[in-house]
Structures are given as C-alpha cells and as structure tokens.
PDB file of N, CA and C in Angstrom:
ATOM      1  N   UNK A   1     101.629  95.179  94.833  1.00  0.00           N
ATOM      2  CA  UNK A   1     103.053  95.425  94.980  1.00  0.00           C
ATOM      3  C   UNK A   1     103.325  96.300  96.202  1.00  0.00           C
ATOM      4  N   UNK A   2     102.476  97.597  96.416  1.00  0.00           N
ATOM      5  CA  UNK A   2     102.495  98.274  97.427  1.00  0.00           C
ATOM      6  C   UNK A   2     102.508  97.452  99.168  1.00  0.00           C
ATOM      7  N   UNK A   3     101.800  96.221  98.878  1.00  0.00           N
ATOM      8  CA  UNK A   3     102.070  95.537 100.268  1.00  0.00           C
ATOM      9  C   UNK A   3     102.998  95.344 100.873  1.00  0.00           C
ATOM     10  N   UNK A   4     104.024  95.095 100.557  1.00  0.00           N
ATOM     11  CA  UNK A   4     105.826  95.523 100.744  1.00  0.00           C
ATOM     12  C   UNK A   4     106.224  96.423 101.240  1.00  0.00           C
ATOM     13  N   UNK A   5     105.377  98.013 100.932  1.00  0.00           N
ATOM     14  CA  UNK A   5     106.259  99.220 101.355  1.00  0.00           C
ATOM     15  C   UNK A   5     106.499  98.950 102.780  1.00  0.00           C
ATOM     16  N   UNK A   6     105.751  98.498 103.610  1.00  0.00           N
ATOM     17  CA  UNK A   6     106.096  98.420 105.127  1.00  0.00           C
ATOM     18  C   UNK A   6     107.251  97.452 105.562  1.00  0.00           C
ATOM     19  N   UNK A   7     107.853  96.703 104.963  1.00  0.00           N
ATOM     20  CA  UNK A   7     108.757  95.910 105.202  1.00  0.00           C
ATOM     21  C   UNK A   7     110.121  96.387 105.066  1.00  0.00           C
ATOM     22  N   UNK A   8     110.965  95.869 106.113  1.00  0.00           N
ATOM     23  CA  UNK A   8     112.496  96.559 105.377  1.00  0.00           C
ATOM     24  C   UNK A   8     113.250  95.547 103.849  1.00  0.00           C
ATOM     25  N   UNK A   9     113.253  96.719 103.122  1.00  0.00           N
ATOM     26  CA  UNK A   9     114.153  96.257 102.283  1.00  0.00           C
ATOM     27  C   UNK A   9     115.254  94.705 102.721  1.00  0.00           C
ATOM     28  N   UNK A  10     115.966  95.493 103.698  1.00  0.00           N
ATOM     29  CA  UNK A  10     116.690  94.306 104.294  1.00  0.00           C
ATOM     30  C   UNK A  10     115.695  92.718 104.308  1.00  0.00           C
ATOM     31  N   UNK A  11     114.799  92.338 105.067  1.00  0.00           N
ATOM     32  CA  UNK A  11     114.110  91.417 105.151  1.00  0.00           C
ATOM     33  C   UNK A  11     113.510  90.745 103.587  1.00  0.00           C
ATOM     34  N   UNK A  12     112.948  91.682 103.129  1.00  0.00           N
ATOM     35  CA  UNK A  12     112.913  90.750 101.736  1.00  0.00           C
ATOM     36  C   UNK A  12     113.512  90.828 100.730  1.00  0.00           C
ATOM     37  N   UNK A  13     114.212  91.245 100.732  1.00  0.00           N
ATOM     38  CA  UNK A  13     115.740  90.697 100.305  1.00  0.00           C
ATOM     39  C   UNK A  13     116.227  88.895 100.485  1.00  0.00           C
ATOM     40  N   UNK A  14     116.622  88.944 101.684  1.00  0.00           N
ATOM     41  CA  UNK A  14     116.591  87.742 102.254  1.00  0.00           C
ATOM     42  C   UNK A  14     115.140  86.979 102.000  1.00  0.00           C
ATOM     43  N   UNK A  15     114.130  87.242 101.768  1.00  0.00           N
ATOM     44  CA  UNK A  15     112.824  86.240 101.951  1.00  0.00           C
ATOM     45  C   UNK A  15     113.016  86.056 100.594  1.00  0.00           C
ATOM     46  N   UNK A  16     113.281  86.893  99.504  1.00  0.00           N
ATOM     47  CA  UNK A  16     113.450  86.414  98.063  1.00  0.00           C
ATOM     48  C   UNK A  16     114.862  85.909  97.722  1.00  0.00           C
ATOM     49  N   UNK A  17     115.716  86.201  98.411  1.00  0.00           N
ATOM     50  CA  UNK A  17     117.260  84.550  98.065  1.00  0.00           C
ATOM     51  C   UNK A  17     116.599  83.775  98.479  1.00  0.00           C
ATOM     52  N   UNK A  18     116.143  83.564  99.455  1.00  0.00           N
ATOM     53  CA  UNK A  18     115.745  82.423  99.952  1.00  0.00           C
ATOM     54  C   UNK A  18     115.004  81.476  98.650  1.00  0.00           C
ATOM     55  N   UNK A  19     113.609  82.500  98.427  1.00  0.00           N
ATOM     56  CA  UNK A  19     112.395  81.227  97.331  1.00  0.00           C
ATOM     57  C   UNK A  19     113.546  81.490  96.266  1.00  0.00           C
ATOM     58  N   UNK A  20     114.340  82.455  95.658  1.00  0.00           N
ATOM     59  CA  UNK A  20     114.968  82.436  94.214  1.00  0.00           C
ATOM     60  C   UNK A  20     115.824  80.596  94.253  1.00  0.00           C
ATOM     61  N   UNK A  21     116.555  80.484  95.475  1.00  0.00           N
ATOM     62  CA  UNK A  21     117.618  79.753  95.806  1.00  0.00           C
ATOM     63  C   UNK A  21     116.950  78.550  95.397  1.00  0.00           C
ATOM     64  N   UNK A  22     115.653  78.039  95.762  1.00  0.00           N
ATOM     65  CA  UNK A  22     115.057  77.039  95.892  1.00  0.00           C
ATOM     66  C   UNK A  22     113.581  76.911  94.570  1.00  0.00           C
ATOM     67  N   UNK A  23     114.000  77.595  93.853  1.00  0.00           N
ATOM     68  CA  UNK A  23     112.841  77.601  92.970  1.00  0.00           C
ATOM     69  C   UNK A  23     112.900  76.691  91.760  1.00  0.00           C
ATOM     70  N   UNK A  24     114.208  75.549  92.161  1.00  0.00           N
ATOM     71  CA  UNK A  24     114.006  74.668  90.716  1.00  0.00           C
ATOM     72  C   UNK A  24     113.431  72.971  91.853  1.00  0.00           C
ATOM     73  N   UNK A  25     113.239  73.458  93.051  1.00  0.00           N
ATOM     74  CA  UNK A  25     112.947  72.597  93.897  1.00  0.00           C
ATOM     75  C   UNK A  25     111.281  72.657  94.199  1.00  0.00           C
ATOM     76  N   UNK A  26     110.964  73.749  93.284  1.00  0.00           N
ATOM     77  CA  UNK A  26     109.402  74.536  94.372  1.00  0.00           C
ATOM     78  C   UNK A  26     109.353  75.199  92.911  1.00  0.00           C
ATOM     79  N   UNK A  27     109.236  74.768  91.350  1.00  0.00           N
ATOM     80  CA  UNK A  27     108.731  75.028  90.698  1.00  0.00           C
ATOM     81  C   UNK A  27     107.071  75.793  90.659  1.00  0.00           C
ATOM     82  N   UNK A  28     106.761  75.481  91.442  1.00  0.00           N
ATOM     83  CA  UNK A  28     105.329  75.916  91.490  1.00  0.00           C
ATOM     84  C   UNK A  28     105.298  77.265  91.845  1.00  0.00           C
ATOM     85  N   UNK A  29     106.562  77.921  92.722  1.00  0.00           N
ATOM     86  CA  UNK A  29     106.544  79.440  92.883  1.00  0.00           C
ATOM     87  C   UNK A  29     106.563  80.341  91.879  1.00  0.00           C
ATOM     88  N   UNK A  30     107.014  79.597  90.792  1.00  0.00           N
ATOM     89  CA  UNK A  30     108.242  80.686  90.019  1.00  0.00           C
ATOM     90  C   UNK A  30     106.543  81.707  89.098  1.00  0.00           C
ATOM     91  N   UNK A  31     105.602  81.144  89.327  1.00  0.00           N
ATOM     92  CA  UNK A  31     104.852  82.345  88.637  1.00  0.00           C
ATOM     93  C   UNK A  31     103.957  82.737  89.424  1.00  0.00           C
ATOM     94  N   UNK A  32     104.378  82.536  90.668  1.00  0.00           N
ATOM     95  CA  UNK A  32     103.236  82.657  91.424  1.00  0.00           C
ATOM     96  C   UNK A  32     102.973  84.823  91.300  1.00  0.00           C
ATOM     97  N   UNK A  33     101.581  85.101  92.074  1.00  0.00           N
ATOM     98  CA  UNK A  33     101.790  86.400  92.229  1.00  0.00           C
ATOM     99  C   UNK A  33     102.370  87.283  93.345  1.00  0.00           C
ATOM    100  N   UNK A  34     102.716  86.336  94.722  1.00  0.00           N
ATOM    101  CA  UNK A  34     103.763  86.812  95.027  1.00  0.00           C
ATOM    102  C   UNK A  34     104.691  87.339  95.181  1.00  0.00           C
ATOM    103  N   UNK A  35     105.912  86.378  94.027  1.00  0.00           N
ATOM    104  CA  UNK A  35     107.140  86.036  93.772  1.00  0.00           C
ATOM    105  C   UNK A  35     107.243  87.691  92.655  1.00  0.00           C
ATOM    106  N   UNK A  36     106.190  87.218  92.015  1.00  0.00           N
ATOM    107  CA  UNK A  36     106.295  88.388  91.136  1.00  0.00           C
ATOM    108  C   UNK A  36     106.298  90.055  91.442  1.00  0.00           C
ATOM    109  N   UNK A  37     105.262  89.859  92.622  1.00  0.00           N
ATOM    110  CA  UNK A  37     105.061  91.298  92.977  1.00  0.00           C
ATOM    111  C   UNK A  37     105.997  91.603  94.159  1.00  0.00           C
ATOM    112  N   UNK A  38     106.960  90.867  94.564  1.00  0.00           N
ATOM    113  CA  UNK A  38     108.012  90.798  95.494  1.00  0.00           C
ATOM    114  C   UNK A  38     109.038  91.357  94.785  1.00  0.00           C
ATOM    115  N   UNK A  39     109.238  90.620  93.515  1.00  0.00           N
ATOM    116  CA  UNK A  39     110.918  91.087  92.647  1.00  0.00           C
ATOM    117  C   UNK A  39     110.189  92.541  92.229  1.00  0.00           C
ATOM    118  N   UNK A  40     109.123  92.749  91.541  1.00  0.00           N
ATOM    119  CA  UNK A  40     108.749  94.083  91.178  1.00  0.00           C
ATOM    120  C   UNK A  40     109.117  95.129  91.990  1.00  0.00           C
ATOM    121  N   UNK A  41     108.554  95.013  93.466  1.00  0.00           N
ATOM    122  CA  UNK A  41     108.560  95.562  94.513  1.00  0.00           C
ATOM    123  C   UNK A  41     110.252  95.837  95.131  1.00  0.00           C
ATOM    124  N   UNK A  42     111.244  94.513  95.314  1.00  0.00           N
ATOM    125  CA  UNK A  42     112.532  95.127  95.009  1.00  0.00           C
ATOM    126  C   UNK A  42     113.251  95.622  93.738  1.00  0.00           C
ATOM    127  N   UNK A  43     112.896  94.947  92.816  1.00  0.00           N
ATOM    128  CA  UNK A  43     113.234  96.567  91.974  1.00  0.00           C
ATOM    129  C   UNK A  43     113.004  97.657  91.665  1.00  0.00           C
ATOM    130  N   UNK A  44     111.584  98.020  91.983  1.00  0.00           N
ATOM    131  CA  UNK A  44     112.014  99.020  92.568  1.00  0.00           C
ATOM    132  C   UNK A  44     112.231 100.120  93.290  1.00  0.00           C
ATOM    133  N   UNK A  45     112.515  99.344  94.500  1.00  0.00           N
ATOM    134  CA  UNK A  45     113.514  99.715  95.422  1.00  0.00           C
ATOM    135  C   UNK A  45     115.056  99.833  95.572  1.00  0.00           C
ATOM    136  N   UNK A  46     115.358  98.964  94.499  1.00  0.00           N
ATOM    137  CA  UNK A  46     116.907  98.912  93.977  1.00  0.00           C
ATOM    138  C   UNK A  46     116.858 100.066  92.949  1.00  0.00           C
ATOM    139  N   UNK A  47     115.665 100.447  92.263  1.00  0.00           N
ATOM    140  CA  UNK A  47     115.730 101.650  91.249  1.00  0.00           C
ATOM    141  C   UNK A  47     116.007 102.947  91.977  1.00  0.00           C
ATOM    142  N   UNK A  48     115.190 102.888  92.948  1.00  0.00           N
ATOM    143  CA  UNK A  48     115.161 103.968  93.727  1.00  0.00           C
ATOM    144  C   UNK A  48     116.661 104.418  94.321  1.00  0.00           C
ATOM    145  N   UNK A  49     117.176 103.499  94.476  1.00  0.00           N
ATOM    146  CA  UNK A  49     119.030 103.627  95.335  1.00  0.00           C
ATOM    147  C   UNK A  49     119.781 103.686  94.028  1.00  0.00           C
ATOM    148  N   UNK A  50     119.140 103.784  92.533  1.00  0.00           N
ATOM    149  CA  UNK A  50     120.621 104.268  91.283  1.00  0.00           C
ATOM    150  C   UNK A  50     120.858 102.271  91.069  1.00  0.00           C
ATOM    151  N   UNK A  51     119.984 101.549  91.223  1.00  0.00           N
ATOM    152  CA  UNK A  51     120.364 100.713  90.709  1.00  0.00           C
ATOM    153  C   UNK A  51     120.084 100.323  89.423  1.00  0.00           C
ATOM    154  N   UNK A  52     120.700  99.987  88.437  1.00  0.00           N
ATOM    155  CA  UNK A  52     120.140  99.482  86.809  1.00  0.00           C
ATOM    156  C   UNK A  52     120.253  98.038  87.081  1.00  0.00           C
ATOM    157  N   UNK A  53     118.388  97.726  87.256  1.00  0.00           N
ATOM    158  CA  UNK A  53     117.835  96.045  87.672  1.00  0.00           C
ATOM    159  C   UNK A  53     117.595  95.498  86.540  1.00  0.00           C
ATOM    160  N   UNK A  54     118.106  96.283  85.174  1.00  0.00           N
ATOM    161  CA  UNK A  54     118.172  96.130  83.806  1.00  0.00           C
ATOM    162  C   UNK A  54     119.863  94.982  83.504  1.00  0.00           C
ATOM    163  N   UNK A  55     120.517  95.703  84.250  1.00  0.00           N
ATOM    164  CA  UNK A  55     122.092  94.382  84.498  1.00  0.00           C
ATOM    165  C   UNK A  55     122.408  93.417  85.891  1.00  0.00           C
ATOM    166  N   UNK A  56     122.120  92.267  84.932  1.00  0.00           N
ATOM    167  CA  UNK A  56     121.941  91.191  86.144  1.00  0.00           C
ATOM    168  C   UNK A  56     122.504  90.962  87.056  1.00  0.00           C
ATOM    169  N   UNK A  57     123.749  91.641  86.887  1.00  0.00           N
ATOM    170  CA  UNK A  57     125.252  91.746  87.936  1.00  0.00           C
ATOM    171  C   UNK A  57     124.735  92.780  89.027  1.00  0.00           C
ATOM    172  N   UNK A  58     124.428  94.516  88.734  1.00  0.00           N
ATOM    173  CA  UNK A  58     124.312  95.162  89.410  1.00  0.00           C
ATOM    174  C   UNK A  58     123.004  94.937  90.422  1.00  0.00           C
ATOM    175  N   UNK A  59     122.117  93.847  89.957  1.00  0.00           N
ATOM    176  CA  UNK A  59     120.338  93.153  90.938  1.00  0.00           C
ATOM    177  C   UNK A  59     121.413  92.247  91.522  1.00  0.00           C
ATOM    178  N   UNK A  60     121.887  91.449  90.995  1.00  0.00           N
ATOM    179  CA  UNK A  60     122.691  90.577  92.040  1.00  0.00           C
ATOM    180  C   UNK A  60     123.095  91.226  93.487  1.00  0.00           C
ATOM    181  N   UNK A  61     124.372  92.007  93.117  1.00  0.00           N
ATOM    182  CA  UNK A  61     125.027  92.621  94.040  1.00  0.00           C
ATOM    183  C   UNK A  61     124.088  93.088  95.131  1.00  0.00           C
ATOM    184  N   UNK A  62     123.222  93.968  94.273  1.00  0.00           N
ATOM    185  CA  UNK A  62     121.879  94.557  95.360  1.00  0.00           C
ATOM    186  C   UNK A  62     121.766  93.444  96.666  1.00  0.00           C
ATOM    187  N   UNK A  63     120.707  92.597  95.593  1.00  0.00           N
ATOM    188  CA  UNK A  63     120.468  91.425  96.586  1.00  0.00           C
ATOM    189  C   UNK A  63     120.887  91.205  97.360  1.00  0.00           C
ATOM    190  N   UNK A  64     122.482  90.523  97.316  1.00  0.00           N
ATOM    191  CA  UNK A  64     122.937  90.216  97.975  1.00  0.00           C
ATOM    192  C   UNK A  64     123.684  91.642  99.200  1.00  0.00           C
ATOM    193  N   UNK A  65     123.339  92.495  99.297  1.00  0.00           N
ATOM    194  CA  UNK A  65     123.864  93.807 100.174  1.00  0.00           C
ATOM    195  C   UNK A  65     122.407  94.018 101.273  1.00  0.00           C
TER     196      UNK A  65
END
C-alpha cells in the first residue's frame, strides 16, 4: 500500500476513476492487488483530510475533487 506514498493524491485519484469507470468492462481488475491496495491507499488519504470513506457520498465527492 505504501507504494503510493510518492504519488500525488491528485494523480491517483484520476488513475482509480478511470479502472473504477471501466471495471464492469475489465472484470478481471476488480480483485486484483492493485486495485485493492490503491482504494486502501486513497482512503486513507481521504481519512487523513476528515474524510468518513465509511459514507459513499462523502469517497465520492473526495474522488471526484
């Protein structure tokens, strides 16, 4: 999960809409360890900024900011 810390938030952000957007097309991602240690890794980072990645509205919004 730590492989991330060097990246901006900003960027994978965008690299995960991206596979989320397309993941009923690319089934094969959705468990990958990646995908997984990517959303882990922004949440939390969204935890860290007061986000509750516990309500799907307030990870949305994130995301998308």
């Amino acid at each position: 999960m730590l492989r991330f810390s060097h990246f901006p938030a900003s960027e994978l952000k965008s690299v995960y809409n991206a596979l989320y957007a397309h993941l009923l097309q690319h089934p094969e991602l959705m468990d990958t360890e990646f995908l997984t240690d990517l959303q882990s890794w922004l949440q939390h980072v969204a935890g860290q900024e007061g986000v509750d990645v516990s309500n799907h509205g307030d990870w949305a919004r994130w995301l998308q900011s």
